[in-house]
N, C-alpha and C. Protein backbone atom coordinates (compact mmCIF):
# COMPACT_ATOMS: atom_id res chain seq x y z
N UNK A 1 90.87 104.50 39.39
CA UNK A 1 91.31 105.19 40.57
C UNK A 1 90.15 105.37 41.55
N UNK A 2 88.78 105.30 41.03
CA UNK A 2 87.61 105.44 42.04
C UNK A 2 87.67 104.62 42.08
N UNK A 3 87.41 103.79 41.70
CA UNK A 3 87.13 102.44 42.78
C UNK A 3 88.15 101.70 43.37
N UNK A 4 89.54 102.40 43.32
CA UNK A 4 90.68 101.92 44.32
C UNK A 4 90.77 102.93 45.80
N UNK A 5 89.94 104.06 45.72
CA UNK A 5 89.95 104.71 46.52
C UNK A 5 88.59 104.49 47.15
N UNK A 6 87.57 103.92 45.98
CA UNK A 6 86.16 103.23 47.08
C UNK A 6 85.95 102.42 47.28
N UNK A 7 87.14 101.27 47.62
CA UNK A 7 87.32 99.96 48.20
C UNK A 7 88.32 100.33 49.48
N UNK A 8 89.29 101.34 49.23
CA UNK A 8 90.20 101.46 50.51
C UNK A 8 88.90 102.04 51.68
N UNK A 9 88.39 103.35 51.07
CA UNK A 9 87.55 103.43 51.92
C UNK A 9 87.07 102.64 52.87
N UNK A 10 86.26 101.55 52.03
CA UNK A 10 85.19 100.71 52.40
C UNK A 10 85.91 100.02 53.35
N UNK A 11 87.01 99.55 53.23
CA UNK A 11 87.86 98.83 53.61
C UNK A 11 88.13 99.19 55.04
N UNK A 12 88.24 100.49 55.31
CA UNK A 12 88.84 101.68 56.61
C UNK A 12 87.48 101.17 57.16
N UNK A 13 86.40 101.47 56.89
CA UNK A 13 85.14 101.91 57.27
C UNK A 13 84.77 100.73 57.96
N UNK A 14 84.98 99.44 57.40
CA UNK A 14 84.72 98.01 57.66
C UNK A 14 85.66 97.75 58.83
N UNK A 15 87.24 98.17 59.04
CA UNK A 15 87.98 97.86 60.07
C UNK A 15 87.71 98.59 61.25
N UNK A 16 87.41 99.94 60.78
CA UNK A 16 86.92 100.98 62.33
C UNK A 16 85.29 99.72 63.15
N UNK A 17 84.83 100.13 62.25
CA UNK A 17 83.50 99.25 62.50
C UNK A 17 83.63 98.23 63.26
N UNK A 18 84.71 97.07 62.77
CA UNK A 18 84.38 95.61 63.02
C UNK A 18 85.06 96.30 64.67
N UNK A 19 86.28 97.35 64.87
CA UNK A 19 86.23 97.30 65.94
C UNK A 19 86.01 98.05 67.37
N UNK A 20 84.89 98.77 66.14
CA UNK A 20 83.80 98.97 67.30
C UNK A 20 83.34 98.52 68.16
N UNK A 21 82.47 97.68 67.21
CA UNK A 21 81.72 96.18 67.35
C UNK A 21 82.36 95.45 68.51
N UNK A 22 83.57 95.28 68.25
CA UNK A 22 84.18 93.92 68.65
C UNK A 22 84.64 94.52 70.47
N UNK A 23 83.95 96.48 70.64
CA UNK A 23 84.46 96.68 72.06
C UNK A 23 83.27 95.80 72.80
N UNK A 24 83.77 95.41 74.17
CA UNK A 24 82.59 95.19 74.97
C UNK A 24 82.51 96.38 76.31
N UNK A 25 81.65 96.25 77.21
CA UNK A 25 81.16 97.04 78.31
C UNK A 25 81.07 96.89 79.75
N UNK A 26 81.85 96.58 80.31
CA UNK A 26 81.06 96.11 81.58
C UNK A 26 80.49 96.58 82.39
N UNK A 27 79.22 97.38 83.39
CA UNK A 27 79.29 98.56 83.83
C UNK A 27 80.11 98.12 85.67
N UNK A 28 79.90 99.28 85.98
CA UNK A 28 80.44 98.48 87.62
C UNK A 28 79.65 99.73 88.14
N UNK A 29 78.85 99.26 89.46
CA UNK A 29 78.36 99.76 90.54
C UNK A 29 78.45 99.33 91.75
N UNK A 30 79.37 99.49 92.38
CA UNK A 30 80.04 98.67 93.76
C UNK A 30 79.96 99.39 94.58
N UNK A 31 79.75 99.08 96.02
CA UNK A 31 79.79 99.61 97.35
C UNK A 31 80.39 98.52 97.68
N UNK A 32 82.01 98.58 98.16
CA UNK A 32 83.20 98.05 98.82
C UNK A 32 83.32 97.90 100.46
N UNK A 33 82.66 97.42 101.48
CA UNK A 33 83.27 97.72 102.37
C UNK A 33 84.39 97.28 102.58
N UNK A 34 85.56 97.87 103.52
CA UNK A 34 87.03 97.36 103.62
C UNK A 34 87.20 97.51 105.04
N UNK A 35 88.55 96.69 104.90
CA UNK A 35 89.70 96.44 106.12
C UNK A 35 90.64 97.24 105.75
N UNK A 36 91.39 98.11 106.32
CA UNK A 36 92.54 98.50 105.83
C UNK A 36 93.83 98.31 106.91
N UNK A 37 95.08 98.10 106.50
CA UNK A 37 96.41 97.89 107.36
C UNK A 37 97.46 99.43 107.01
N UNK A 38 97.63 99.54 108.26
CA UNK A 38 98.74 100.96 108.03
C UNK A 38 100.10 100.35 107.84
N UNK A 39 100.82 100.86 106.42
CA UNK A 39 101.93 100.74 106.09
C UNK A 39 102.89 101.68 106.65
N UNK A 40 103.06 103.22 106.45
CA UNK A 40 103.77 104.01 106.58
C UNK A 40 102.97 105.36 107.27
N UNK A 41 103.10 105.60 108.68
CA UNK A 41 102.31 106.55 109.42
C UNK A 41 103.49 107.68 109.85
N UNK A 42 105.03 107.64 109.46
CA UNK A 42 105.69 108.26 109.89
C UNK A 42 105.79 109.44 109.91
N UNK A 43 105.48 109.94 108.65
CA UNK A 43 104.96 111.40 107.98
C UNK A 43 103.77 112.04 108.34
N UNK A 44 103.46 113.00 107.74
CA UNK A 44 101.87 113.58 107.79
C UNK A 44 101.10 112.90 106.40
N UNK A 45 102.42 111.61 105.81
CA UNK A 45 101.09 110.84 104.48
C UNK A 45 101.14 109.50 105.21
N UNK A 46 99.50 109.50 105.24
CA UNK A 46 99.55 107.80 105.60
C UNK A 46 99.49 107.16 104.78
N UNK A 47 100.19 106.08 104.56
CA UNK A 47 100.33 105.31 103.65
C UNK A 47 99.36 103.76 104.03
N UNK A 48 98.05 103.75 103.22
CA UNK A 48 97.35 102.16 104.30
C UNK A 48 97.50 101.19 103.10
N UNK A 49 97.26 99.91 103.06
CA UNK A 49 97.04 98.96 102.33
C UNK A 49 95.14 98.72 102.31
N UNK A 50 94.89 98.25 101.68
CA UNK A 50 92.98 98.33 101.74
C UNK A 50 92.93 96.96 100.93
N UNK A 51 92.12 96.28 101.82
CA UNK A 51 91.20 94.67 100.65
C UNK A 51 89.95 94.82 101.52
N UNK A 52 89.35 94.49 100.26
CA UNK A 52 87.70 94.63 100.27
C UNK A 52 86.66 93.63 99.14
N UNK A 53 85.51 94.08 99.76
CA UNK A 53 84.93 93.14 98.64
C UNK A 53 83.26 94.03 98.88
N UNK A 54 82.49 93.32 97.41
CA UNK A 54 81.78 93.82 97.10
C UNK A 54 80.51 92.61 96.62
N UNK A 55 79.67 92.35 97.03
CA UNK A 55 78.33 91.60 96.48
C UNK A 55 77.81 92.03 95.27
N UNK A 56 77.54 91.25 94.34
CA UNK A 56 76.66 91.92 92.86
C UNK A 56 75.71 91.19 92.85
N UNK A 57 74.32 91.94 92.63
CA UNK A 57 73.36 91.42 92.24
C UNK A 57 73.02 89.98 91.93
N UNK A 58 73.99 89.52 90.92
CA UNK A 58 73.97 87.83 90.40
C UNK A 58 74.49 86.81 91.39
N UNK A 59 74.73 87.40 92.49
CA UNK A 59 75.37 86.45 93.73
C UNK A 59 76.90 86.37 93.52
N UNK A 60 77.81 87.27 92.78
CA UNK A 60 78.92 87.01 93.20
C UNK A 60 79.52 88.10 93.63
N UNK A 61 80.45 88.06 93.69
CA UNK A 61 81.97 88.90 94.44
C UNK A 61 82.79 89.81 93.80
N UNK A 62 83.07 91.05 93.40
CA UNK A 62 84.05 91.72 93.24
C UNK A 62 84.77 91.67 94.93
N UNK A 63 86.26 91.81 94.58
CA UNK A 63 86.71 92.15 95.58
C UNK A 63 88.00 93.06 94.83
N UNK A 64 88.46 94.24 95.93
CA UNK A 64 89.09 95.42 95.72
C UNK A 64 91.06 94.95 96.74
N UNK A 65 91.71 95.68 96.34
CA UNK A 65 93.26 96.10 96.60
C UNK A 65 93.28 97.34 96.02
N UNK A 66 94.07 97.81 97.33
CA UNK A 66 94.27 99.37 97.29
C UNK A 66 95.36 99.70 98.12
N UNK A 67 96.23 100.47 97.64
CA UNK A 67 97.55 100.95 98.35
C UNK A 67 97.30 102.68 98.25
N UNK A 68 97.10 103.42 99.28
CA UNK A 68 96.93 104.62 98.64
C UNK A 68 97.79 105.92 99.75
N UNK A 69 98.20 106.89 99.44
CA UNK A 69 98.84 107.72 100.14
C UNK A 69 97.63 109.47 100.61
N UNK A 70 97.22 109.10 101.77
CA UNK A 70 96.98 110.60 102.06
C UNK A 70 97.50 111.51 102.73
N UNK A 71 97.58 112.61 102.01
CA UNK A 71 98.70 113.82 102.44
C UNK A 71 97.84 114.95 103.15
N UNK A 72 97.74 114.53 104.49
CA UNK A 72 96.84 115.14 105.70
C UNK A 72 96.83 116.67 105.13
N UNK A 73 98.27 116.78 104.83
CA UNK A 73 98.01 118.58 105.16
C UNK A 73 98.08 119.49 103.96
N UNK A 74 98.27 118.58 102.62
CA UNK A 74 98.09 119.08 101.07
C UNK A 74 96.95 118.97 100.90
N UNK A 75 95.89 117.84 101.61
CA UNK A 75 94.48 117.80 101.29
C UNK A 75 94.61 116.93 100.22
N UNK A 76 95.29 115.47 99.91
CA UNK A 76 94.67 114.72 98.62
C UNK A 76 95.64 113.60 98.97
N UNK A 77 94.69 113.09 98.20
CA UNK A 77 94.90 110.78 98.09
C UNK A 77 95.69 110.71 96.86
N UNK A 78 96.32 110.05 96.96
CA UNK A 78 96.85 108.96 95.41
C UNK A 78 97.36 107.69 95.71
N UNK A 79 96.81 107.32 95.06
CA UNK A 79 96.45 105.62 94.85
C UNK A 79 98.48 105.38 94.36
N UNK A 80 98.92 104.06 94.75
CA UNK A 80 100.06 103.36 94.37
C UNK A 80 99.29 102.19 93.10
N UNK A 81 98.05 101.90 93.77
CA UNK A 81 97.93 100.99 92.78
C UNK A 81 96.34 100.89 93.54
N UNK A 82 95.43 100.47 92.60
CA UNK A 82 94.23 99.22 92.86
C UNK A 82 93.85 98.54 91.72
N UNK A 83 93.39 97.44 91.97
CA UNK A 83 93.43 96.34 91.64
C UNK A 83 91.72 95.61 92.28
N UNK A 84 90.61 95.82 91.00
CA UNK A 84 89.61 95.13 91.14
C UNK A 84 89.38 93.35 90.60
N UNK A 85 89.10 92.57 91.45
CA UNK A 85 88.87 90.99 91.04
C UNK A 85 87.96 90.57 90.72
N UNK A 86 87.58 90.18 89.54
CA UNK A 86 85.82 89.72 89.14
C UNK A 86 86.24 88.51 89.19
N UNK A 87 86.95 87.66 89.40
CA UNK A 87 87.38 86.13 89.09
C UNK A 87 88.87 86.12 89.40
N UNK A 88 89.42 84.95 89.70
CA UNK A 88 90.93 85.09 90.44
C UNK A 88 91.71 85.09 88.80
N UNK A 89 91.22 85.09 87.84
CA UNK A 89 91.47 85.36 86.24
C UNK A 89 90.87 86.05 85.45
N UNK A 90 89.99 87.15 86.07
CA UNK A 90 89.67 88.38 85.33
C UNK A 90 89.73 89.64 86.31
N UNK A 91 90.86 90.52 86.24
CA UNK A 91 91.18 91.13 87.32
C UNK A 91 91.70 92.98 85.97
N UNK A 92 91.08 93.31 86.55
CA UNK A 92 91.19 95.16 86.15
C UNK A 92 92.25 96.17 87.59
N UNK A 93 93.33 96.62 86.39
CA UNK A 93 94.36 97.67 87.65
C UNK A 93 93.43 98.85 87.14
N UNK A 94 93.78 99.85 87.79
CA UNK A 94 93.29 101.09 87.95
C UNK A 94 94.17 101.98 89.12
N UNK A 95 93.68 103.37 88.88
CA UNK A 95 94.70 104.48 89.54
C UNK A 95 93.61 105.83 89.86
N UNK A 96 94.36 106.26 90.87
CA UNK A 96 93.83 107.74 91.11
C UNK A 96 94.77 108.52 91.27
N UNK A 97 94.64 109.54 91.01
CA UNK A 97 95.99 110.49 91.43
C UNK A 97 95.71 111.72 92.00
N UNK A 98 96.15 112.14 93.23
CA UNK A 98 96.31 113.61 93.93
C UNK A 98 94.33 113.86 93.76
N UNK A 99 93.59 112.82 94.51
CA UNK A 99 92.05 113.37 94.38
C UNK A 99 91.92 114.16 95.83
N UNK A 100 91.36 115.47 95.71
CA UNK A 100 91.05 116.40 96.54
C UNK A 100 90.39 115.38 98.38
N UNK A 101 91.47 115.56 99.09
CA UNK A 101 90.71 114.69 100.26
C UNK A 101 90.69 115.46 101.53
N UNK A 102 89.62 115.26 102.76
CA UNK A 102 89.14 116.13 103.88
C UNK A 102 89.38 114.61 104.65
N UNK A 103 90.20 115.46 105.56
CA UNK A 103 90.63 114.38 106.90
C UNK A 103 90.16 115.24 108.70
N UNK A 104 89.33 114.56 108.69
CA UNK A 104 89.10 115.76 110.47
C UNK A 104 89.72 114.82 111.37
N UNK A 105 90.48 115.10 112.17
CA UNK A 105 91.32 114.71 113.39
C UNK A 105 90.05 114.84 114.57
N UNK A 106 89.11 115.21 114.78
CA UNK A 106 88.23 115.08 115.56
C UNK A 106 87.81 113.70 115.36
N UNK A 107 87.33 113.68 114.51
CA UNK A 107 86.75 112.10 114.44
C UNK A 107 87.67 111.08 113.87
N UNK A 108 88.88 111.28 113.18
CA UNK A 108 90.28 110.50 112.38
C UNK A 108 89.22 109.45 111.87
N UNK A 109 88.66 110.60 110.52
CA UNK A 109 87.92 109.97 109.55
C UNK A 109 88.51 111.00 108.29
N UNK A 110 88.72 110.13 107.32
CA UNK A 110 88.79 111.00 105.90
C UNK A 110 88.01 110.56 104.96
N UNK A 111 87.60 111.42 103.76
CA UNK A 111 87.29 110.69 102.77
C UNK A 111 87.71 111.67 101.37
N UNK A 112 87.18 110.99 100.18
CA UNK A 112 87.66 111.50 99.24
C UNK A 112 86.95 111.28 97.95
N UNK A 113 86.72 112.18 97.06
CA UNK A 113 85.91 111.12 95.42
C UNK A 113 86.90 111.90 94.58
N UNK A 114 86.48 111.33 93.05
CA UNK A 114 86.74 111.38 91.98
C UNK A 114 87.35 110.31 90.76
N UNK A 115 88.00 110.60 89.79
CA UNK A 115 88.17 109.80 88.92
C UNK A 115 89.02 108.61 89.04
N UNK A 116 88.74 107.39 88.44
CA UNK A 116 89.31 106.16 88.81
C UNK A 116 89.78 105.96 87.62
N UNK A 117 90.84 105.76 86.89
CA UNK A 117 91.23 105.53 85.68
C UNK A 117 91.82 103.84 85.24
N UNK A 118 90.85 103.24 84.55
CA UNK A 118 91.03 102.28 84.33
C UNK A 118 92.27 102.16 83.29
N UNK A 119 93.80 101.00 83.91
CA UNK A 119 94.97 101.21 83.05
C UNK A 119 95.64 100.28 82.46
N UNK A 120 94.69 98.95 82.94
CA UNK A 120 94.91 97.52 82.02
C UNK A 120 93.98 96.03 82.66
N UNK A 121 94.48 95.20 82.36
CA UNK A 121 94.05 94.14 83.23
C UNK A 121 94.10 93.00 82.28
N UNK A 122 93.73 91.81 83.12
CA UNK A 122 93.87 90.49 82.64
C UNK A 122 92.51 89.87 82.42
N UNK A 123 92.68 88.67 81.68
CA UNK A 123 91.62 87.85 81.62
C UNK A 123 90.95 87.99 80.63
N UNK A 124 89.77 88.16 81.03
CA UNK A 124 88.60 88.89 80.04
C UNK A 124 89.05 90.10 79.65
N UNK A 125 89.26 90.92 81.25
CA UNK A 125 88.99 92.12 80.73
C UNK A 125 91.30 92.84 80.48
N UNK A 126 91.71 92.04 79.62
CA UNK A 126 93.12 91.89 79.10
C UNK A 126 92.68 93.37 77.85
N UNK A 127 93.32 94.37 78.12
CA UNK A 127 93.35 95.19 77.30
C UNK A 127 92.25 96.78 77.68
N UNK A 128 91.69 96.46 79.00
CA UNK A 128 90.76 97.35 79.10
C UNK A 128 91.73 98.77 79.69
N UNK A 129 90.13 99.67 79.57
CA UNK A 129 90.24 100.97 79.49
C UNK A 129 89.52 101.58 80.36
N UNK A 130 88.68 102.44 80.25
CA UNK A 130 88.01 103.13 81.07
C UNK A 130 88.29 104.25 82.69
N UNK A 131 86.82 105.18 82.37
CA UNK A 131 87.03 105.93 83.32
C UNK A 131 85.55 105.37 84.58
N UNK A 132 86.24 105.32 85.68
CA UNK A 132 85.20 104.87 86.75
C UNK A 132 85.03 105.87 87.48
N UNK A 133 84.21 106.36 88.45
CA UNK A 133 84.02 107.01 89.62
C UNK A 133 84.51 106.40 90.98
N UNK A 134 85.35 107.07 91.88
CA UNK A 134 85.19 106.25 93.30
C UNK A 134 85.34 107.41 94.54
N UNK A 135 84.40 106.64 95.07
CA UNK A 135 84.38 107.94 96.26
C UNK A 135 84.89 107.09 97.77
N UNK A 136 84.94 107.43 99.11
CA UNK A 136 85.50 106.39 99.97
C UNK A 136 85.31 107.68 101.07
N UNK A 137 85.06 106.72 102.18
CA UNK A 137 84.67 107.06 103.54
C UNK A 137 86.02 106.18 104.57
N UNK A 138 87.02 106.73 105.00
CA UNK A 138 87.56 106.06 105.57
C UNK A 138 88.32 106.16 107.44
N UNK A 139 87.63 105.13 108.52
CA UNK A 139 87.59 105.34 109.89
C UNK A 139 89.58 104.62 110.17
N UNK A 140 89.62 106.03 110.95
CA UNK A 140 90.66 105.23 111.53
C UNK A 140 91.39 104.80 112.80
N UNK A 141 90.11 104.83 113.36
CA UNK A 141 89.57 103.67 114.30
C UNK A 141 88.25 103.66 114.30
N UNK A 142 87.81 102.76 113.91
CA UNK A 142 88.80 101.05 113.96
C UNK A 142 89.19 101.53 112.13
N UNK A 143 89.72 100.42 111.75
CA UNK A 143 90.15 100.17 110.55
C UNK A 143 89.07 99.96 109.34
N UNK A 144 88.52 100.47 109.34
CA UNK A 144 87.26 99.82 108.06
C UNK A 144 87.23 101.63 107.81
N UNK A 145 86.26 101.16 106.39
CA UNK A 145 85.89 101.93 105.78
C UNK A 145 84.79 101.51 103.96
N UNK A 146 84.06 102.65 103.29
CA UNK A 146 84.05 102.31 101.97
C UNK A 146 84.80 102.72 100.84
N UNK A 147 84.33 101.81 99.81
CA UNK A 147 85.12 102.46 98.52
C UNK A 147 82.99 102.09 97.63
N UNK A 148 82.90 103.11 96.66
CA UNK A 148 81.85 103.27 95.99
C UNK A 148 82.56 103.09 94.56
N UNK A 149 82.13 102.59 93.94
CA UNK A 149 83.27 102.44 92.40
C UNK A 149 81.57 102.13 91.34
N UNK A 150 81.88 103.02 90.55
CA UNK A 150 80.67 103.16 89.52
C UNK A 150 81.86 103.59 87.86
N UNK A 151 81.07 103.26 86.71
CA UNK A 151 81.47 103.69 85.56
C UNK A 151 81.39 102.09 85.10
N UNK A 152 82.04 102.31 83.77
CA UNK A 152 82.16 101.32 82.72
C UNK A 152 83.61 100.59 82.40
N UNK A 153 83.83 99.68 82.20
CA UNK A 153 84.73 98.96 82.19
C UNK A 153 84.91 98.76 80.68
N UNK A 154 85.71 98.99 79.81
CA UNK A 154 85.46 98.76 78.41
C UNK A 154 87.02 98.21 77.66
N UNK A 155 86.37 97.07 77.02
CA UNK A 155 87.35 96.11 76.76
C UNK A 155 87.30 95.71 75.27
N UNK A 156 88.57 95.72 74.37
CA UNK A 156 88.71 95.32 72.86
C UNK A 156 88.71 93.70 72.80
N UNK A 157 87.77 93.13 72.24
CA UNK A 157 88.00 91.93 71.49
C UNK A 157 88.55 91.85 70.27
């Protein structure tokens, strides 16, 4: 009986492990500048569409999609969806929800930070997880703005 209970063990111990092991990491530190298009201005929530992109160090490209709703007079953003591209076949969704946002009508600039919740994706990163940071500066006029996206990207092999 011990040693059927110190092989299951071993056994548990060996499967947690191998998939430990087997997570990987990606980190992300992005400064996004964007374009954004107004979808729905009818309300006091604007509703914009956002594509963007981002330079990395190694000479390539993240680029960003973002659908997000701000509710001028509740004070907060939530994301419909974004959608980061490391490759047109390794692509991470992600979400924000109701993040605390300051809009001044003097200048019809808003911005906003907090948690980015990583909620699947393809490719490589097919199965990922993670929590990111994103903060965003956004003019509305003209149409541009940033998105800052930092944290870890973490994915099961």
């Amino acid at each position: 009986m011990t040693f059927r209970m110190t092989a299951a063990t071993l056994a548990l111990a060996w499967v947690v492990s191998g998939s430990a092991v087997a997570q990987e990491a990606v980190p992300v530190n992005a400064t996004f500048g964007f374009q954004w298009t107004p979808v729905d201005w009818s309300t006091p929530v604007r509703v914009t569409a956002t594509e963007g992109a981002a330079g990395r160090p190694n000479g390539t490209v993240i680029s960003i999609l973002t659908q997000d709703r701000l509710d001028m007079i509740e004070g907060h953003v939530t994301s419909d969806y974004v959608v980061l591209f490391f490759s047109p076949s390794d692509v991470v969704y992600a979400r924000y929800d109701r993040l605390p946002a300051a809009y001044d009508p003097a200048t019809d600039r808003a911005s906003f930070a907090g948690p980015l919740t990583v909620v699947s994706g393809e490719g490589r990163f097919l199965g990922a997880v993670g929590d990111l940071t994103i903060r965003s500066t956004v003019l509305f006029r003209p149409l541009v703005g940033t998105f800052e996206v930092k944290g870890v990207i973490k994915m099961a092999r």
